[in-house]
N, C-alpha and C. Protein backbone atom coordinates (compact mmCIF):
# COMPACT_ATOMS: atom_id res chain seq x y z
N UNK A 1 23.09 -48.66 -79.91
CA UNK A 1 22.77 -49.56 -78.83
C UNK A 1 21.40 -50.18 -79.10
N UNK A 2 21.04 -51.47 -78.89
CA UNK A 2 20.18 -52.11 -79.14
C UNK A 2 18.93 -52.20 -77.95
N UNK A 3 17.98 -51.38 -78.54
CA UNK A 3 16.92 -51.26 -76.96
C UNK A 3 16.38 -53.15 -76.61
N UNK A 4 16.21 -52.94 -75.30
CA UNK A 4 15.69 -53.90 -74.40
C UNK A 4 13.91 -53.16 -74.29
N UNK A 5 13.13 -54.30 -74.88
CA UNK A 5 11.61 -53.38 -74.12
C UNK A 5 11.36 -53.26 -73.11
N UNK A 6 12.19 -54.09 -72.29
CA UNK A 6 11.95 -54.31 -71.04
C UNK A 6 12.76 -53.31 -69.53
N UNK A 7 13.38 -52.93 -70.35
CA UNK A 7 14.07 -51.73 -69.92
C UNK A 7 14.04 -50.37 -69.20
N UNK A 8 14.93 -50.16 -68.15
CA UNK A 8 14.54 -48.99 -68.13
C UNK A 8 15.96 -48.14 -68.39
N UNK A 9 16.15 -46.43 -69.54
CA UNK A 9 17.02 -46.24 -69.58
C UNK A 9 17.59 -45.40 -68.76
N UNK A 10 18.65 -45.57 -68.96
CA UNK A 10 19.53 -44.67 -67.78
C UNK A 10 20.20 -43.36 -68.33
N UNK A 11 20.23 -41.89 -68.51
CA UNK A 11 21.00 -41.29 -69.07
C UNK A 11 22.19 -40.63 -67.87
N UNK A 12 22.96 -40.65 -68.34
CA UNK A 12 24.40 -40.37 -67.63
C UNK A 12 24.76 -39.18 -67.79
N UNK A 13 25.46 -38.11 -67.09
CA UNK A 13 25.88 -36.71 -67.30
C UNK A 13 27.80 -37.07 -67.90
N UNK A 14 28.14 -36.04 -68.74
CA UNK A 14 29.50 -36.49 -69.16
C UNK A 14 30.31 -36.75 -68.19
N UNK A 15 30.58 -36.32 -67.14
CA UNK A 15 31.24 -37.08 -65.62
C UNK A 15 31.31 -38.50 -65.48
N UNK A 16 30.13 -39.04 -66.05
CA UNK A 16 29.98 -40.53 -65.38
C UNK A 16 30.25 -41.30 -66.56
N UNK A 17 29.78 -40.63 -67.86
CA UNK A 17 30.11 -41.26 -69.53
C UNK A 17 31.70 -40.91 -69.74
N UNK A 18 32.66 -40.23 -69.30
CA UNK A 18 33.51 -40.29 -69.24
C UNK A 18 34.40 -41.36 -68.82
N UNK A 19 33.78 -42.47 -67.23
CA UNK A 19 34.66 -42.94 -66.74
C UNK A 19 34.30 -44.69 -67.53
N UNK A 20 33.04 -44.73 -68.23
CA UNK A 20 32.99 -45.68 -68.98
C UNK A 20 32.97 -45.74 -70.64
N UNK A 21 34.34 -45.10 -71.20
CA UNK A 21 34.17 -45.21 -72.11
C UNK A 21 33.41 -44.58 -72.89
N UNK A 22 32.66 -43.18 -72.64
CA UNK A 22 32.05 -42.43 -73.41
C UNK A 22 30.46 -43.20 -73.35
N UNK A 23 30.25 -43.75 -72.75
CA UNK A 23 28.85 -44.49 -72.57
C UNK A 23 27.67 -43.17 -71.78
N UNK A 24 26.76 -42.71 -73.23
CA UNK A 24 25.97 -42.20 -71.93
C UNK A 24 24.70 -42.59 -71.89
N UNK A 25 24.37 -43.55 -72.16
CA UNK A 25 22.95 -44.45 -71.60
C UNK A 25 23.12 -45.50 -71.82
N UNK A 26 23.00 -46.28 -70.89
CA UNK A 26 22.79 -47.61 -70.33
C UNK A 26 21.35 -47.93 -69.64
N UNK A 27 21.02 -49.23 -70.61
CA UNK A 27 19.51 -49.88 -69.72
C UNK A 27 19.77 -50.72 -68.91
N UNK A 28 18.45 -50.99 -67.81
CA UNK A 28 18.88 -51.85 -67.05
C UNK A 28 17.42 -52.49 -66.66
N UNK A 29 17.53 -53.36 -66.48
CA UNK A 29 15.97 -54.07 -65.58
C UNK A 29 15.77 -53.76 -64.17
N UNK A 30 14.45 -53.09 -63.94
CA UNK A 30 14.74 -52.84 -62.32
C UNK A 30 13.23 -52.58 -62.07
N UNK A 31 12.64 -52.68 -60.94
CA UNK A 31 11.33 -52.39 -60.47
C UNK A 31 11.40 -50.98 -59.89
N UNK A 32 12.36 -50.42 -59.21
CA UNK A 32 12.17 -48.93 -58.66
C UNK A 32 14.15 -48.23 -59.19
N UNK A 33 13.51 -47.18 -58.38
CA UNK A 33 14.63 -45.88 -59.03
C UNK A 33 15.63 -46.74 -58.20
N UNK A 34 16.14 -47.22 -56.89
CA UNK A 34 17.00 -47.48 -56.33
C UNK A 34 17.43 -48.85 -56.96
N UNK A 35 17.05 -49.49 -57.30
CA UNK A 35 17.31 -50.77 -58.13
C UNK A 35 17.64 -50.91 -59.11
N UNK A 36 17.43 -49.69 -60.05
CA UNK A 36 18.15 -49.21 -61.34
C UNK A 36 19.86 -48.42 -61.50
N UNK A 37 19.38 -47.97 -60.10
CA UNK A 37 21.03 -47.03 -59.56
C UNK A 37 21.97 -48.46 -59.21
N UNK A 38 21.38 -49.47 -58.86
CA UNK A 38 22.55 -50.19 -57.65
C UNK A 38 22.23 -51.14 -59.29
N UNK A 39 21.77 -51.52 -59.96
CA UNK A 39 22.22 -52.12 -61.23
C UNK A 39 23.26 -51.61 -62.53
N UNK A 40 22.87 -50.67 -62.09
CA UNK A 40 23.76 -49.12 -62.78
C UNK A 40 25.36 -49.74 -62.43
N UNK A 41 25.44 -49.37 -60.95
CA UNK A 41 26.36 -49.27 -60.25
C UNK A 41 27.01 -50.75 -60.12
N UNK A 42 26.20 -51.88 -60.59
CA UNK A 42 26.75 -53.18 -60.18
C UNK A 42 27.36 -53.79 -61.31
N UNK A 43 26.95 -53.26 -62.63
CA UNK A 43 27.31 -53.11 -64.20
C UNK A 43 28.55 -52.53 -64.23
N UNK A 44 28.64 -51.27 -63.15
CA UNK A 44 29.85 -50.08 -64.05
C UNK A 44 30.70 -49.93 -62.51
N UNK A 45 31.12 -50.65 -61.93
CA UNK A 45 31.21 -50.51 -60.14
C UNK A 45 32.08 -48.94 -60.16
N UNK A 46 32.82 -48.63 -61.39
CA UNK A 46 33.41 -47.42 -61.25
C UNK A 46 32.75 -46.23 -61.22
N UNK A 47 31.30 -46.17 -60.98
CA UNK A 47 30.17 -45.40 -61.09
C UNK A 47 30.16 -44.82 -59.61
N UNK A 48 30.24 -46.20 -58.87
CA UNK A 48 29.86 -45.94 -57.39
C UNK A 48 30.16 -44.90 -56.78
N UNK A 49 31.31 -44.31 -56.78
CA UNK A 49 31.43 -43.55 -55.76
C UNK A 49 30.76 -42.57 -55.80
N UNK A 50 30.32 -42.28 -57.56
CA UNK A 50 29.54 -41.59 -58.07
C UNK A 50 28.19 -41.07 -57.59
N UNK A 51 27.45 -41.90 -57.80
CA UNK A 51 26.13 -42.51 -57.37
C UNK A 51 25.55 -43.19 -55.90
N UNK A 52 26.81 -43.51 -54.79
CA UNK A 52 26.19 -43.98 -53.82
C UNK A 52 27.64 -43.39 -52.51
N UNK A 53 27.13 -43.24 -51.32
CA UNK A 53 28.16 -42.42 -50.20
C UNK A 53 28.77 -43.67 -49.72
N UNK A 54 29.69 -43.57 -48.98
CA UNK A 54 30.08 -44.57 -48.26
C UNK A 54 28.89 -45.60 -47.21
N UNK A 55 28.22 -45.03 -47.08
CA UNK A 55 27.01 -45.70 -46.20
C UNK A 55 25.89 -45.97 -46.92
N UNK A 56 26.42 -46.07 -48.21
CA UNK A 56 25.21 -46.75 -49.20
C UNK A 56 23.87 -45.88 -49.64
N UNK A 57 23.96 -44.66 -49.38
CA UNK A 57 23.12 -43.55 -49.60
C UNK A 57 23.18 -43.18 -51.25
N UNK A 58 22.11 -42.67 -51.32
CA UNK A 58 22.11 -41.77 -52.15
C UNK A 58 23.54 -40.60 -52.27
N UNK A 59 24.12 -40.38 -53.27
CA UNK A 59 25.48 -39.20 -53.06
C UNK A 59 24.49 -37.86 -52.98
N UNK A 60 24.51 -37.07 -52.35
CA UNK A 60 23.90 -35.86 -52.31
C UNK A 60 24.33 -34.79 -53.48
N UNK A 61 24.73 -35.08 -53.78
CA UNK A 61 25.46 -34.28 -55.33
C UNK A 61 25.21 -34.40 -56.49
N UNK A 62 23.81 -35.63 -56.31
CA UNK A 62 23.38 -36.20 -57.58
C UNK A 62 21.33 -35.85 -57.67
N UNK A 63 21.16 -35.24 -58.54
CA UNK A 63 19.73 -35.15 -58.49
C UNK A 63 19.47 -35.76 -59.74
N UNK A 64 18.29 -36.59 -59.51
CA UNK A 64 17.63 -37.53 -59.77
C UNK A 64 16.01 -36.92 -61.04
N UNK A 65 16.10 -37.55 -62.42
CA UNK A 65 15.14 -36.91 -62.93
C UNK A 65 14.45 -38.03 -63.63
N UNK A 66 13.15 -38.89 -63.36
CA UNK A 66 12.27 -39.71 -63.93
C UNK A 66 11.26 -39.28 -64.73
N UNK A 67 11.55 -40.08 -66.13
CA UNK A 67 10.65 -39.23 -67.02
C UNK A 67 10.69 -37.42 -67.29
N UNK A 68 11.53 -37.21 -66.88
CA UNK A 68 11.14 -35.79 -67.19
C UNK A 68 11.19 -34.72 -65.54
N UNK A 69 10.71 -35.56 -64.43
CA UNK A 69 10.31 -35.27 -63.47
C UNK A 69 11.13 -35.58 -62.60
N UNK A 70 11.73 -34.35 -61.56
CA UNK A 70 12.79 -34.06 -60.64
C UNK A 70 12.12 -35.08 -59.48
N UNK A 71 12.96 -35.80 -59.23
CA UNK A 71 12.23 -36.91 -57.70
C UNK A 71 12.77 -36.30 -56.42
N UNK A 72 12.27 -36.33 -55.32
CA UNK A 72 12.98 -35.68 -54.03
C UNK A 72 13.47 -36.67 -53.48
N UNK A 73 14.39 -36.89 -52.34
CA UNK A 73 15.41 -37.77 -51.94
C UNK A 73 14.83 -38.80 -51.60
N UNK A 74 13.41 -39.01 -51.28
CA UNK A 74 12.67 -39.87 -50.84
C UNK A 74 12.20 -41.36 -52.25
N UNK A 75 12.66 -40.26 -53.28
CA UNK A 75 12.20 -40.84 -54.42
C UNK A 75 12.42 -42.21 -55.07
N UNK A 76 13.39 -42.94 -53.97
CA UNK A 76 14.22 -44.12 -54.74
C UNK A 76 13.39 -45.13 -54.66
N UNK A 77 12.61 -45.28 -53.94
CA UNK A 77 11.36 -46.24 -53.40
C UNK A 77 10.41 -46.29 -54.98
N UNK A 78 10.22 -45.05 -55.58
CA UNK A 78 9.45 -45.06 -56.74
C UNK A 78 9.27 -46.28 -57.69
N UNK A 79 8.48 -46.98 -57.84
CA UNK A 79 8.10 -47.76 -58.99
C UNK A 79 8.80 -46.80 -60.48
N UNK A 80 9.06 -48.28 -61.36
CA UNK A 80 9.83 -47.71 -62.71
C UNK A 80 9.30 -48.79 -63.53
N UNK A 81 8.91 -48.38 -64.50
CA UNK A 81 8.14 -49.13 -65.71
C UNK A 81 8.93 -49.33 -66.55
N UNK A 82 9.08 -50.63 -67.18
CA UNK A 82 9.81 -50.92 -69.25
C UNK A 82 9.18 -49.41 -69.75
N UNK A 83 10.69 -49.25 -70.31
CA UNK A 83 10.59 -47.83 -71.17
C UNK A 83 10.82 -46.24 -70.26
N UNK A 84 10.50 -46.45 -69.06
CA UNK A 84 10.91 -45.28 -68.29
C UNK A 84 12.43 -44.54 -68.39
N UNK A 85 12.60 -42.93 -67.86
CA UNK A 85 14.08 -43.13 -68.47
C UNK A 85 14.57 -42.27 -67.07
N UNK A 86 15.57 -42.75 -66.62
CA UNK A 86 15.93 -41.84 -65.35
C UNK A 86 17.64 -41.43 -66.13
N UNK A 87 17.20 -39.71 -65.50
CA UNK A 87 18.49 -39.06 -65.79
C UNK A 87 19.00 -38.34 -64.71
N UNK A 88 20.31 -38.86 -64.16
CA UNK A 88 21.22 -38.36 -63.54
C UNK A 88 21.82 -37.18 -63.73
N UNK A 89 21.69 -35.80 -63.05
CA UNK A 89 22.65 -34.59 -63.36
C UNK A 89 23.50 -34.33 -61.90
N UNK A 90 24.33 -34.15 -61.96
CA UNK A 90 25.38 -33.71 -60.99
C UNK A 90 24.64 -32.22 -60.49
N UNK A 91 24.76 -32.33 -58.94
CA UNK A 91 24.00 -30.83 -59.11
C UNK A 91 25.59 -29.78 -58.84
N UNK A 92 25.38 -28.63 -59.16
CA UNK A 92 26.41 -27.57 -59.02
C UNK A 92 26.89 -26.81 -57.84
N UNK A 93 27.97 -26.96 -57.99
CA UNK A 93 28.65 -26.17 -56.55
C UNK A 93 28.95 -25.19 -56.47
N UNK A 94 28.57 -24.07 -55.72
CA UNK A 94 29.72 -22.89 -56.40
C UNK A 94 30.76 -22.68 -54.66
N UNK A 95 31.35 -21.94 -55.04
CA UNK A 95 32.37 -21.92 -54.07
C UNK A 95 32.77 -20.02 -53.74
């Protein structure tokens, strides 16, 4: 894949690289974490249900990791810089 400098990347958990084709990072241009998800999501719409609730939320099942660093739910507001990399992990259920 050919980097964008301008970019910010996205890494995907195999759940979500699964439903596109084995894709697991995708860049996108965006000023904050929520603008990178709904570009994410506006790129791959089969992501969505993934990534956002019926009421346009955050999915609660998804924790959020910038740079390295776990964001709390509040986190989507965050500023995101060219070159930043946000990684999506499904969090775990047990039953």
């Amino acid at each position: 894949m050919q980097r964008q400098s301008n970019a910010v990347r996205i890494r995907l958990p195999a759940l979500f690289a699964d439903r596109i084709d084995g894709t697991s990072t995708v860049e996108v241009t965006a000023t904050t974490v929520a603008d990178a998800l709904r570009a994410l999501t506006d790129r791959h719409a089969e992501l969505t249900p993934l990534v956002w609730t019926g009421d346009s939320a955050l999915n609660p099942l998804m924790i959020l990791f910038l740079n390295n660093r776990q964001l709390v739910r509040s986190g989507l507001d965050e500023t995101v810089h060219p070159g930043d990399q946000l990684e999506i992990i499904p969090a775990i259920e047990g039953g």
